[in-house]
Each structure stands twice: as structure tokens, then as C-alpha cells.
PDB file of N, CA and C in Angstrom:
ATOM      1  N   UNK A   1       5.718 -18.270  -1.942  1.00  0.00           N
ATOM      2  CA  UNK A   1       4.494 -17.477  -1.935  1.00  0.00           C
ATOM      3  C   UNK A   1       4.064 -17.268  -3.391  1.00  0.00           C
ATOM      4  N   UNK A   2       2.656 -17.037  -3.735  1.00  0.00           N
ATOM      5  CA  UNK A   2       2.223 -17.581  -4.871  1.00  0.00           C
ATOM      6  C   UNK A   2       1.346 -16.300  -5.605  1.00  0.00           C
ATOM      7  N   UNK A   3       1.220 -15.503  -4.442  1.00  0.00           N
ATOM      8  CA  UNK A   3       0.603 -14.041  -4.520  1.00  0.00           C
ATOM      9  C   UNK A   3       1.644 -13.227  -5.097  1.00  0.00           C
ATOM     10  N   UNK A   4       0.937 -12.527  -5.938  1.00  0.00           N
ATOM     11  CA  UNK A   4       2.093 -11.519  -6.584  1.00  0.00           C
ATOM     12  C   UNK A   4       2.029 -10.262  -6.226  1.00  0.00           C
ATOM     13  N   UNK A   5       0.703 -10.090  -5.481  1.00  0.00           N
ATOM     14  CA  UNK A   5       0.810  -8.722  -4.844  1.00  0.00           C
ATOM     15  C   UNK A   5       1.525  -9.075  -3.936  1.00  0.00           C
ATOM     16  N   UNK A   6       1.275  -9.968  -2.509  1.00  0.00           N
ATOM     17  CA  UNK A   6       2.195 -10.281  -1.384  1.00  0.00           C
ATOM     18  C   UNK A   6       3.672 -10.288  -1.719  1.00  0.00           C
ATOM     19  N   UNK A   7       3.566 -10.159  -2.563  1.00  0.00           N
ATOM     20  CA  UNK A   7       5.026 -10.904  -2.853  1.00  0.00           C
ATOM     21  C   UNK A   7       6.151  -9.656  -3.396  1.00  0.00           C
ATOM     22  N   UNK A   8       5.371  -8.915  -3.929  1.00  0.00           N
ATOM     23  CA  UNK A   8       5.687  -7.593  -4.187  1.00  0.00           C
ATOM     24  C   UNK A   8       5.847  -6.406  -3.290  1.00  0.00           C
ATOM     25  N   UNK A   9       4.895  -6.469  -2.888  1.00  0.00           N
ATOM     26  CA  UNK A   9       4.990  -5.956  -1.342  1.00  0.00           C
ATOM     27  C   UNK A   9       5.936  -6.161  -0.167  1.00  0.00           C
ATOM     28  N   UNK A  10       6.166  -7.313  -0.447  1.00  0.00           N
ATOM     29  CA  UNK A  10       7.897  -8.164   0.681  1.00  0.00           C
ATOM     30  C   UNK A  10       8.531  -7.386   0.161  1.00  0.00           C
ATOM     31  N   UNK A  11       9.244  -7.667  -1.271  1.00  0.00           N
ATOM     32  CA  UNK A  11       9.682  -7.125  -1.871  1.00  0.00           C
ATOM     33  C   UNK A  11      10.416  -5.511  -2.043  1.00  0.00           C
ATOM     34  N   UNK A  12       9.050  -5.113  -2.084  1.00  0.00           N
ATOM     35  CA  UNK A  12       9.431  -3.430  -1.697  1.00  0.00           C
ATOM     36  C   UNK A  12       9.993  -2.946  -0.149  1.00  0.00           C
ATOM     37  N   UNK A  13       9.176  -4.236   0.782  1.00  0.00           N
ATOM     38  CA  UNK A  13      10.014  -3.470   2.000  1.00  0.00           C
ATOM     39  C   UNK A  13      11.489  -3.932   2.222  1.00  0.00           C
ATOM     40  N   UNK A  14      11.631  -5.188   1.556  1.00  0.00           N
ATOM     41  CA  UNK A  14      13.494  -5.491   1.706  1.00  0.00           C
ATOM     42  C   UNK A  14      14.001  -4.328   1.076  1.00  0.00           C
ATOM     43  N   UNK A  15      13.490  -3.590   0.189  1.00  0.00           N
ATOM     44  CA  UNK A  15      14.264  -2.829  -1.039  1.00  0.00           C
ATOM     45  C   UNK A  15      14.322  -1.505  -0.286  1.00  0.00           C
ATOM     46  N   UNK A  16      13.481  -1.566   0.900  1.00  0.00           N
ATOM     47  CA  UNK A  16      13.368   0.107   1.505  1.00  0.00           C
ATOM     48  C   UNK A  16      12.202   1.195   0.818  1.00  0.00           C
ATOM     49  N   UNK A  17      11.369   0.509   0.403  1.00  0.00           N
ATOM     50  CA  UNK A  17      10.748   1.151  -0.832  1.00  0.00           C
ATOM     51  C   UNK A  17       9.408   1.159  -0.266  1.00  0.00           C
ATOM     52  N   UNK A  18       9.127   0.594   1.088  1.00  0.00           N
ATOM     53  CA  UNK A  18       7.540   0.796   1.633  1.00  0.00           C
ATOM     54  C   UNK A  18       7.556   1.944   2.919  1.00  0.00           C
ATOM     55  N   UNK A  19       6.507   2.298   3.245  1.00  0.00           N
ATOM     56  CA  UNK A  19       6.427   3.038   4.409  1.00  0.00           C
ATOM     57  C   UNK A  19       5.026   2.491   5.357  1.00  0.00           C
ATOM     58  N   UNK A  20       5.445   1.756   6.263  1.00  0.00           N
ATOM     59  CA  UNK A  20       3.779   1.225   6.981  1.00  0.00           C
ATOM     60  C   UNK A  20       3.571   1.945   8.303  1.00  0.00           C
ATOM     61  N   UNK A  21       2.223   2.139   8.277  1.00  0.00           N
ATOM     62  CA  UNK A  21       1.487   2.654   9.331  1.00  0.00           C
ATOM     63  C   UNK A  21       1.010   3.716   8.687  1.00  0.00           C
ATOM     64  N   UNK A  22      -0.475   4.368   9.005  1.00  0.00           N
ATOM     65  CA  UNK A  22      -0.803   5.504   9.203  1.00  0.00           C
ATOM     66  C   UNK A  22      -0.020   6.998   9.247  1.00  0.00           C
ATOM     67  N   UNK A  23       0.513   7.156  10.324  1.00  0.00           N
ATOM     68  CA  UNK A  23       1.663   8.274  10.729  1.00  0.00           C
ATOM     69  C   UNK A  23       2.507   8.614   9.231  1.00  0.00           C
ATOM     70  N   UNK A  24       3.038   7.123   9.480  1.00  0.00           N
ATOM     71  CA  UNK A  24       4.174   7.614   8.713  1.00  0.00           C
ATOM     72  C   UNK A  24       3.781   7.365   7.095  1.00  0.00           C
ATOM     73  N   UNK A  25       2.883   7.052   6.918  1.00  0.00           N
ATOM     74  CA  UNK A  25       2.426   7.004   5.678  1.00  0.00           C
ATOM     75  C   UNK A  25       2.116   8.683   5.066  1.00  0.00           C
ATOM     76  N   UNK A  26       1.306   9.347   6.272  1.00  0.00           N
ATOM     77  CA  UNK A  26       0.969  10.631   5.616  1.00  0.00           C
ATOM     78  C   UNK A  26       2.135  11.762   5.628  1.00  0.00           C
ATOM     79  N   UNK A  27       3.070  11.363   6.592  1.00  0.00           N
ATOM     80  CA  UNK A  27       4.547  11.667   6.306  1.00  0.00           C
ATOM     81  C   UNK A  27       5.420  11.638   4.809  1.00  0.00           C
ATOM     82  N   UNK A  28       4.777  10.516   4.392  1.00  0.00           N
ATOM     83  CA  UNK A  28       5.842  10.078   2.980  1.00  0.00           C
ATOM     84  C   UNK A  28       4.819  11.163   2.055  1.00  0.00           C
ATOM     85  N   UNK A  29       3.022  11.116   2.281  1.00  0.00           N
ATOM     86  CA  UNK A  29       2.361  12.138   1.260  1.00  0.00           C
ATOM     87  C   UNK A  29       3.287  13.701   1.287  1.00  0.00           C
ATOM     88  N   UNK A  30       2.921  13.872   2.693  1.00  0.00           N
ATOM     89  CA  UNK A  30       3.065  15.378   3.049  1.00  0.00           C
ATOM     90  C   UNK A  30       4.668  15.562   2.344  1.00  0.00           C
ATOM     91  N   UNK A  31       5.537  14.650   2.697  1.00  0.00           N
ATOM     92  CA  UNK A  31       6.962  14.924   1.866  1.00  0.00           C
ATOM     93  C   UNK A  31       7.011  14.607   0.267  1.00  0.00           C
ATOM     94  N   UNK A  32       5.840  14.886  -0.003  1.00  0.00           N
ATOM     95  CA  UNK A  32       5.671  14.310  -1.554  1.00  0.00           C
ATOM     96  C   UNK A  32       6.829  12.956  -2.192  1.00  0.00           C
ATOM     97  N   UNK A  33       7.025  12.067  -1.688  1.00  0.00           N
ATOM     98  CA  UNK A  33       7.726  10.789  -1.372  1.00  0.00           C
ATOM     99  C   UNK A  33       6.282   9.554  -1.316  1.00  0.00           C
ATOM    100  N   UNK A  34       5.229   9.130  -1.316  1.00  0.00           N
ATOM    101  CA  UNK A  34       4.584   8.612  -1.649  1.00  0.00           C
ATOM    102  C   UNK A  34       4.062   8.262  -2.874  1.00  0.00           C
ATOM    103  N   UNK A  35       4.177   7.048  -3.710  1.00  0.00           N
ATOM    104  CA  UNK A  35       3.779   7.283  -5.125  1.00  0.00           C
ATOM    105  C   UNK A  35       2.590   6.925  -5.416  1.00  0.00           C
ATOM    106  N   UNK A  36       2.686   5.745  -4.260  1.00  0.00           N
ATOM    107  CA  UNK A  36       1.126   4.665  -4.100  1.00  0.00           C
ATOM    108  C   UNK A  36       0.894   4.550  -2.762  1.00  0.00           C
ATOM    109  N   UNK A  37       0.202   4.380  -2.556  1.00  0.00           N
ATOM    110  CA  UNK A  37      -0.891   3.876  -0.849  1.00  0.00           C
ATOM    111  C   UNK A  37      -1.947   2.645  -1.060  1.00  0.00           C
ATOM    112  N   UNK A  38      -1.573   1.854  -0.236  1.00  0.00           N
ATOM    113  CA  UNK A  38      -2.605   0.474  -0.618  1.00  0.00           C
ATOM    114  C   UNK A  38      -3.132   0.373   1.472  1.00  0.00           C
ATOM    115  N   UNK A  39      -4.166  -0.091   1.322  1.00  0.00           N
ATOM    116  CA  UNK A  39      -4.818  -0.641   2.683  1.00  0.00           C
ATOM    117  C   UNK A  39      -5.331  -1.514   2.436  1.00  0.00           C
ATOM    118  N   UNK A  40      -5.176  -2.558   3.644  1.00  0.00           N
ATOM    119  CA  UNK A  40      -5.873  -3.296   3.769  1.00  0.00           C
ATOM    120  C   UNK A  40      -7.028  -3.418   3.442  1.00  0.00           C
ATOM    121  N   UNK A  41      -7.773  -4.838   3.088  1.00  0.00           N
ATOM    122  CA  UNK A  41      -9.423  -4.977   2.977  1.00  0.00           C
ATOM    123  C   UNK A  41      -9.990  -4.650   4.763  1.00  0.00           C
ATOM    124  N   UNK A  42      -9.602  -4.998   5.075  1.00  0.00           N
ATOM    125  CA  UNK A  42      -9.942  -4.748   6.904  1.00  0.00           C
ATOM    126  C   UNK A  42      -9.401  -2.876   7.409  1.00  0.00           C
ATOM    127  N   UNK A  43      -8.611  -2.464   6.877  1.00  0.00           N
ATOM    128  CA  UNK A  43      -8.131  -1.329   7.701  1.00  0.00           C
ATOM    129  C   UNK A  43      -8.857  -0.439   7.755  1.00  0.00           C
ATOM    130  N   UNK A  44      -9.009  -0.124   9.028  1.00  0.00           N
ATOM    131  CA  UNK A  44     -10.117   0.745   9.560  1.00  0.00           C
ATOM    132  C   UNK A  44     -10.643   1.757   9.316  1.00  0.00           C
ATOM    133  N   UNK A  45     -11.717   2.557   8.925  1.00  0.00           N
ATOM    134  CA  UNK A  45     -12.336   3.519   8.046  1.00  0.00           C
ATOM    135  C   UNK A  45     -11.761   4.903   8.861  1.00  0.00           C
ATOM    136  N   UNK A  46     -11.889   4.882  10.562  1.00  0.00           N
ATOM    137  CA  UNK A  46     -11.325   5.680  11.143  1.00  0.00           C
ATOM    138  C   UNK A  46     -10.009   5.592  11.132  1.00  0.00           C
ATOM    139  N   UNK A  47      -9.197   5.117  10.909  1.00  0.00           N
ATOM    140  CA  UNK A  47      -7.741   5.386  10.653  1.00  0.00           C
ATOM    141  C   UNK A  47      -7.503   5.751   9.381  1.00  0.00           C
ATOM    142  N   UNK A  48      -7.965   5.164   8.476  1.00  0.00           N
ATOM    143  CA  UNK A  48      -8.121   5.720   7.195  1.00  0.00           C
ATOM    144  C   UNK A  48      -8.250   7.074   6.644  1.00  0.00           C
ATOM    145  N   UNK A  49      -8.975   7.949   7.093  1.00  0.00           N
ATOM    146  CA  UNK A  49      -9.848   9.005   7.082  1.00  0.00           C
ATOM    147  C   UNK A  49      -8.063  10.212   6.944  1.00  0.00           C
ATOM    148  N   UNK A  50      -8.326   9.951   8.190  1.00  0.00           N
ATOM    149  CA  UNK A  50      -6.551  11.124   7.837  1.00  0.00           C
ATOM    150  C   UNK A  50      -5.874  10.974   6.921  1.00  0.00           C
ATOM    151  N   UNK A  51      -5.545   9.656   6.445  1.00  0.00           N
ATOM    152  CA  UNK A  51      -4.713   9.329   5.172  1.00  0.00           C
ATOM    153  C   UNK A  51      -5.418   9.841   4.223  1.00  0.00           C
ATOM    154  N   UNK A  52      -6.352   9.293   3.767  1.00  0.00           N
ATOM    155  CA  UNK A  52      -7.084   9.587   2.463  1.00  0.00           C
ATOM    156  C   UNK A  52      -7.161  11.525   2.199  1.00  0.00           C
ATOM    157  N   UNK A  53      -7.567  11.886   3.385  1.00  0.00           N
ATOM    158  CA  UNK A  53      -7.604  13.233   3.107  1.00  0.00           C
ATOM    159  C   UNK A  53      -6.144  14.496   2.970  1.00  0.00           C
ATOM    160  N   UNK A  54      -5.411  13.703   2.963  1.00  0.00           N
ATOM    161  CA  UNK A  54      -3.590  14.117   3.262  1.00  0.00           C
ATOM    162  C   UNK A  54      -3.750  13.588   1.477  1.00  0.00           C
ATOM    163  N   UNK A  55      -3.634  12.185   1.391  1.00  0.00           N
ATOM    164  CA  UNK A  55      -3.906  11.762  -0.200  1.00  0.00           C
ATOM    165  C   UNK A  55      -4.804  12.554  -1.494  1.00  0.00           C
ATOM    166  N   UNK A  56      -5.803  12.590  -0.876  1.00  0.00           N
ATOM    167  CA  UNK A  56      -6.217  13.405  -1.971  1.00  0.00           C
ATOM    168  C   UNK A  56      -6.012  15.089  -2.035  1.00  0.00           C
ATOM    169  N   UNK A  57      -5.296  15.553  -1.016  1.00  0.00           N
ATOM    170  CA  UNK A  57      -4.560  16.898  -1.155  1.00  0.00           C
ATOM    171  C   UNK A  57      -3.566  16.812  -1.836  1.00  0.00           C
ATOM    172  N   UNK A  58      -2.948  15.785  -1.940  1.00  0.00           N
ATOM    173  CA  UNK A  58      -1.543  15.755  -2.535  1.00  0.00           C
ATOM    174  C   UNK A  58      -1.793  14.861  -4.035  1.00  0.00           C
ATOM    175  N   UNK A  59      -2.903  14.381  -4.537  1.00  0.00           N
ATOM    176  CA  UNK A  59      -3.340  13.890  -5.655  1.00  0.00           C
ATOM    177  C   UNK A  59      -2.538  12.174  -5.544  1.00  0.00           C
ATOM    178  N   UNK A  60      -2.053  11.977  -4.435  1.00  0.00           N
ATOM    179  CA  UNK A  60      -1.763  10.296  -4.137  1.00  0.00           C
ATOM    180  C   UNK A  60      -2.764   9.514  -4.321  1.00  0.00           C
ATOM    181  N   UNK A  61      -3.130   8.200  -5.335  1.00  0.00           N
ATOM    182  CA  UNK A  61      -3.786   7.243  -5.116  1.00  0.00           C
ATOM    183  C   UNK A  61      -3.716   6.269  -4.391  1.00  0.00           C
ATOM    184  N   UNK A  62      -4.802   5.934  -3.921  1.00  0.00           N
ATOM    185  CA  UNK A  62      -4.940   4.736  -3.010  1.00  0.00           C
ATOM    186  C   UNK A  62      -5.995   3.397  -3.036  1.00  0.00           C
ATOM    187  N   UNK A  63      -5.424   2.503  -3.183  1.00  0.00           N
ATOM    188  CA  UNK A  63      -5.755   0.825  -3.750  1.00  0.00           C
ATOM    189  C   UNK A  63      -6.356   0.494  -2.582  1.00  0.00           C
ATOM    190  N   UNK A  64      -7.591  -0.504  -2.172  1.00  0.00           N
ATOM    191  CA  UNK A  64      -7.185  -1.048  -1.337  1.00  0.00           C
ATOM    192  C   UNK A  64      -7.343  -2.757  -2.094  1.00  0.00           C
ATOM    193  N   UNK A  65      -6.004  -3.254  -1.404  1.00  0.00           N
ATOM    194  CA  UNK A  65      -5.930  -4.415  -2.084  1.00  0.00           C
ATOM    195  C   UNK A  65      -6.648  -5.798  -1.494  1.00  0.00           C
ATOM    196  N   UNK A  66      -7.260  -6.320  -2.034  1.00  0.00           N
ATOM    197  CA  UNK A  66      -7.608  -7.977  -1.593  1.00  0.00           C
ATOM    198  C   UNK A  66      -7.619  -8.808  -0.267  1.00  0.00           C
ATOM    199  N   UNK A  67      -6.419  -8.075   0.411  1.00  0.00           N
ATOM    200  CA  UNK A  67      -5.865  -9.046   1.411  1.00  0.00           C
ATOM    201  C   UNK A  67      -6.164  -8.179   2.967  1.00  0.00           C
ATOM    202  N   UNK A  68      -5.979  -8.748   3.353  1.00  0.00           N
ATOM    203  CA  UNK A  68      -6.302  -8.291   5.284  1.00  0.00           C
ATOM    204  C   UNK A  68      -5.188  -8.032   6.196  1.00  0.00           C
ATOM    205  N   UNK A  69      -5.118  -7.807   6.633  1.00  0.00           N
ATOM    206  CA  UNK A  69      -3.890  -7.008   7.611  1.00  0.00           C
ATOM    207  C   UNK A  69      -3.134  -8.252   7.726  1.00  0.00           C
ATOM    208  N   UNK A  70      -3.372  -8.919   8.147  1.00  0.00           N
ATOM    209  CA  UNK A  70      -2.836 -10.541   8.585  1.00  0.00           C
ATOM    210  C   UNK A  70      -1.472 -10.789   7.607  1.00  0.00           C
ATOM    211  N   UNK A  71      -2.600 -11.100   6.298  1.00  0.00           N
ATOM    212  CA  UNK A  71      -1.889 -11.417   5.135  1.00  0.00           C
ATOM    213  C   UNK A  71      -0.396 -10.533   4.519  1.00  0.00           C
ATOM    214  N   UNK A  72      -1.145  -9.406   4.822  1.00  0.00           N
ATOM    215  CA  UNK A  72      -0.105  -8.174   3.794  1.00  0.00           C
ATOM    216  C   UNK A  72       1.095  -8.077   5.352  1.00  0.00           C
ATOM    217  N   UNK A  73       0.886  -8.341   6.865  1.00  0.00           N
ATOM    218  CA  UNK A  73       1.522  -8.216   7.846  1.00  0.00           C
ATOM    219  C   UNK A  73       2.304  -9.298   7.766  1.00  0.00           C
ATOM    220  N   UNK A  74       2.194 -10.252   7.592  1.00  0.00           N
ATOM    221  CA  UNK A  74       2.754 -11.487   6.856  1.00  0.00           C
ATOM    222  C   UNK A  74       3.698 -11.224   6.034  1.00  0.00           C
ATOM    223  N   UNK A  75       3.623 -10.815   4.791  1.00  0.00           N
ATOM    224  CA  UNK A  75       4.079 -10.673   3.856  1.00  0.00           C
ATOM    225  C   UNK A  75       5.041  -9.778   3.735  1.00  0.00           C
ATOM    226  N   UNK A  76       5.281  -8.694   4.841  1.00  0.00           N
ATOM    227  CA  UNK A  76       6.045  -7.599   5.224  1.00  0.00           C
ATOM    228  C   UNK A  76       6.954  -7.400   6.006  1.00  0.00           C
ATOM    229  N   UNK A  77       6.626  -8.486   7.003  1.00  0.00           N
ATOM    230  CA  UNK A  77       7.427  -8.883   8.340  1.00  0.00           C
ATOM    231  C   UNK A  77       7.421  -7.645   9.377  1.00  0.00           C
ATOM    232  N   UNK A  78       5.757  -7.252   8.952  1.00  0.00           N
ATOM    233  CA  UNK A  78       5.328  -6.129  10.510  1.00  0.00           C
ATOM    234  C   UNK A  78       4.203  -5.658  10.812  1.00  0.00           C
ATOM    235  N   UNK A  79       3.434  -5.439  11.265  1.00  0.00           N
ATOM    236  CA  UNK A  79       2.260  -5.475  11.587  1.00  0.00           C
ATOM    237  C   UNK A  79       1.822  -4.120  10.263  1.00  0.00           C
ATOM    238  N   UNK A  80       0.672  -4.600   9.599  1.00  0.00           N
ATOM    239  CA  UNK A  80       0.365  -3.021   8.329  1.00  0.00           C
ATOM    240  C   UNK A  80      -0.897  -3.022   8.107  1.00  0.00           C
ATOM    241  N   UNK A  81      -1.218  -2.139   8.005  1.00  0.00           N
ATOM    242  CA  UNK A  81      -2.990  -2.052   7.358  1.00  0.00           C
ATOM    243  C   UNK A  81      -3.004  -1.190   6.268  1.00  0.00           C
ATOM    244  N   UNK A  82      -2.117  -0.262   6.860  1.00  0.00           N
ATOM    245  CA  UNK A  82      -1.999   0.747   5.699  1.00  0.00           C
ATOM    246  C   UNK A  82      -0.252   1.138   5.113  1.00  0.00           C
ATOM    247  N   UNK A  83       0.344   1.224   3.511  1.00  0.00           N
ATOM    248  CA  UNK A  83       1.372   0.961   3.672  1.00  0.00           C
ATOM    249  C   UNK A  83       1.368   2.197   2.305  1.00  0.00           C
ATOM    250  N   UNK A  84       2.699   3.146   2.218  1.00  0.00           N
ATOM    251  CA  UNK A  84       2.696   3.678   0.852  1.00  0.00           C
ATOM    252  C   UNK A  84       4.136   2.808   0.140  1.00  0.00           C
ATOM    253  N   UNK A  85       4.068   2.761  -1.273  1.00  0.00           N
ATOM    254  CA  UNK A  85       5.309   2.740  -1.883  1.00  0.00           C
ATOM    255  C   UNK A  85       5.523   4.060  -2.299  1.00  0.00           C
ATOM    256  N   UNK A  86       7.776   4.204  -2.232  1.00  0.00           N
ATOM    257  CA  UNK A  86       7.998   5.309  -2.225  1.00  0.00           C
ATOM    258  C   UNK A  86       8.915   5.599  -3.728  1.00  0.00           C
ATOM    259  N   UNK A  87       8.450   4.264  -4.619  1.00  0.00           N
ATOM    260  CA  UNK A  87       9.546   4.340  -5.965  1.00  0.00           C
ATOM    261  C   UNK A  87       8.252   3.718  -6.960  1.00  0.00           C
ATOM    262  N   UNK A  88       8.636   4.899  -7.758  1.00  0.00           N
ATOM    263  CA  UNK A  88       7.626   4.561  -9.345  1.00  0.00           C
ATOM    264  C   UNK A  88       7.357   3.249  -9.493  1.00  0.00           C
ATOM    265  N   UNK A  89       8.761   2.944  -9.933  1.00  0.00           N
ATOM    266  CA  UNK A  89       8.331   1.463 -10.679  1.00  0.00           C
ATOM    267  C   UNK A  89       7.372   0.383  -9.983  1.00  0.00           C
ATOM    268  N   UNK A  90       8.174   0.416  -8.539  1.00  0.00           N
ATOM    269  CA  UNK A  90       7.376  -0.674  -7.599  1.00  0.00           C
ATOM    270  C   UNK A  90       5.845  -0.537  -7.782  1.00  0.00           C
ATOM    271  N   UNK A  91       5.850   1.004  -7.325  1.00  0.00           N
ATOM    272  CA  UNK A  91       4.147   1.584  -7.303  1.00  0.00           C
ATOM    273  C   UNK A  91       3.075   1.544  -8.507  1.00  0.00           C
ATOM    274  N   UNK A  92       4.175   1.452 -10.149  1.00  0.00           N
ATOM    275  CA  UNK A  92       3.193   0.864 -11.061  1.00  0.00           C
ATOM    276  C   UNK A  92       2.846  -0.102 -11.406  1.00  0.00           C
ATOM    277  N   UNK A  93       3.289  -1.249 -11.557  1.00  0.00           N
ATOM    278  CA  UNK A  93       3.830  -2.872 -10.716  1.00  0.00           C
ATOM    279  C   UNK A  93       2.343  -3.027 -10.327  1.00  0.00           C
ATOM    280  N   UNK A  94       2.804  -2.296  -8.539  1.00  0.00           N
ATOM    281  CA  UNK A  94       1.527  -2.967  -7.833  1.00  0.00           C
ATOM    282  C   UNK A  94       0.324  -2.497  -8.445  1.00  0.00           C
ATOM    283  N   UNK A  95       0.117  -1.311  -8.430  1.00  0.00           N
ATOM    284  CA  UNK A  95      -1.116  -1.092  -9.254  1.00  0.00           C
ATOM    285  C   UNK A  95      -1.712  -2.107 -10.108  1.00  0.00           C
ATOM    286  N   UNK A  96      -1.202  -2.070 -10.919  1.00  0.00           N
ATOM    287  CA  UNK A  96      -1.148  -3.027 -12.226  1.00  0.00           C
ATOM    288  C   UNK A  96      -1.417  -4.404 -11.957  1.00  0.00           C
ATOM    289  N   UNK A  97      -0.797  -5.185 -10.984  1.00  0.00           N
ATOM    290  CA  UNK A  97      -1.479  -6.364 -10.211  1.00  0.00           C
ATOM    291  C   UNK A  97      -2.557  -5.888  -9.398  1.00  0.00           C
ATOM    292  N   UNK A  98      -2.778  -4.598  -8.918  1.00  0.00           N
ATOM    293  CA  UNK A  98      -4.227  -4.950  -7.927  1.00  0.00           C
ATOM    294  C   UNK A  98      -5.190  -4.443  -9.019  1.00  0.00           C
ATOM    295  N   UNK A  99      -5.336  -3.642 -10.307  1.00  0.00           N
ATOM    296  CA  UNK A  99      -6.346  -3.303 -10.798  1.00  0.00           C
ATOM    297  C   UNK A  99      -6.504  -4.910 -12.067  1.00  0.00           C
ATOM    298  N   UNK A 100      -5.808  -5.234 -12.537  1.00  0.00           N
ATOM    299  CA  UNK A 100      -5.309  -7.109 -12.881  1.00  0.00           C
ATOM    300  C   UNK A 100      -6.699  -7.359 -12.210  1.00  0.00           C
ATOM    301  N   UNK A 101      -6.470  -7.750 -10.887  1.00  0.00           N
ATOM    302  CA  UNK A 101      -7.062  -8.464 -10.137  1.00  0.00           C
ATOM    303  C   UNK A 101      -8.007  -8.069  -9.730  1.00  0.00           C
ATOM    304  N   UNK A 102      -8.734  -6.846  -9.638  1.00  0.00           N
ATOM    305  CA  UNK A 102     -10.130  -6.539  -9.565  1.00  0.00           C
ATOM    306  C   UNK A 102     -10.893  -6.478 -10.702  1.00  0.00           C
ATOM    307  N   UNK A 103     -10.207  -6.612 -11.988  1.00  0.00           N
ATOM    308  CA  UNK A 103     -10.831  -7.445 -13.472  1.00  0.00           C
ATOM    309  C   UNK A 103     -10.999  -8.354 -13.276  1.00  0.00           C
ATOM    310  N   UNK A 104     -10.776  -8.995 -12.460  1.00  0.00           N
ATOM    311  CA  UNK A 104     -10.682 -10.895 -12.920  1.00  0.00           C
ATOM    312  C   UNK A 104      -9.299 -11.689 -13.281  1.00  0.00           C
ATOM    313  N   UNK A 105      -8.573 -10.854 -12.970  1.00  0.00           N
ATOM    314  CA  UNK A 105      -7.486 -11.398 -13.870  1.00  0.00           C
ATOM    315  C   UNK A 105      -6.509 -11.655 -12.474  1.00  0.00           C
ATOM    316  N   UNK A 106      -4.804 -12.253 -12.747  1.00  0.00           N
ATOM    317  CA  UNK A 106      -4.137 -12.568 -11.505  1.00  0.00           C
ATOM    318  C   UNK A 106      -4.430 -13.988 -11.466  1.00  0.00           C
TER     319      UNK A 106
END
């Protein structure tokens, strides 16, 4: 795989370091255990809506990255639209490749 976000993202969930779905995403905010939150380009504005507003209570940022549920579900080995990382480093990493890549860069 040639994507470095995808690839990072695998990554974090072998390591134990992602949390996917909705639910349990605003779980990792509310336990202040969320460092980053990325969604899908596709994930749904109404599913979204709870997260974001759990997120910006808790001052969590949220990316949404490039790729489509498919791709990042792919890349994870489970169905995701919406996913948090729960360790610094990973979470500055990705950042850093998805804001990269909405420069132009990647």
C-alpha cells in the first residue's frame, strides 16, 4: 500500500491505537482518550453531528481525510467512517500527512 495515510491508519489499529464507529468514538472524547478524529470524505453529516459536537466540547480536532469509507474500511480491516486515534504520536503523524496533503503535498 502506497498511501501513507491508509497505511497509518492500519497501522494504528494493529497497535490498538484506533477507536471506529461513531459510539465509540465519542466514548474515547467523553473519556478524554481521543487525541485525533478523522472521517471519512463520504461519512454522513447526520452521524457526524453527535461527534463533532462531543469534539468540540472537549476541544478534539477533527480531519476529514481524502478517502471514503471503502478505502479507510479497507485499510483497517472493518467497516469505518468515522475513527479517533488514542496516542499522540500516531495522532500527530496523521495530521501532518492529512494537512501535507490538503497543501498539495503527499
Amino acid at each position: 500500500m502506497n498511501d501513507k495515510i491508509l497505511s497509518l491508519l492500519g497501522i494504528c489499529r494493529r497497535a490498538g491505537k484506533l477507536v471506529i464507529g461513531a459510539a465509540p468514538v465519542i466514548e474515547a472524547v467523553t473519556g478524554n482518550k481521543a487525541r485525533l478524529i478523522v472521517f471519512a470524505n463520504d461519512f454522513s453529516k447526520n452521524s457526524a453531528k453527535p461527534v463533532r459536537e462531543k469534539a468540540l466540547e472537549k476541544n478534539v480536532t477533527i480531519l476529514t481525510v481524502n478517502r471514503n469509507k471503502a478505502e479507510i474500511s479497507n485499510a483497517v480491516g472493518k467497516l469505518c467512517g468515522a475513527a479517533a486515534i488514542i496516542d499522540e504520536g500516531f495522532a500527530k503523524k496523521l495530521a501532518q500527512l492529512i494537512e501535507n496533503e490538503d497543501l498539495g503535498g503527499v
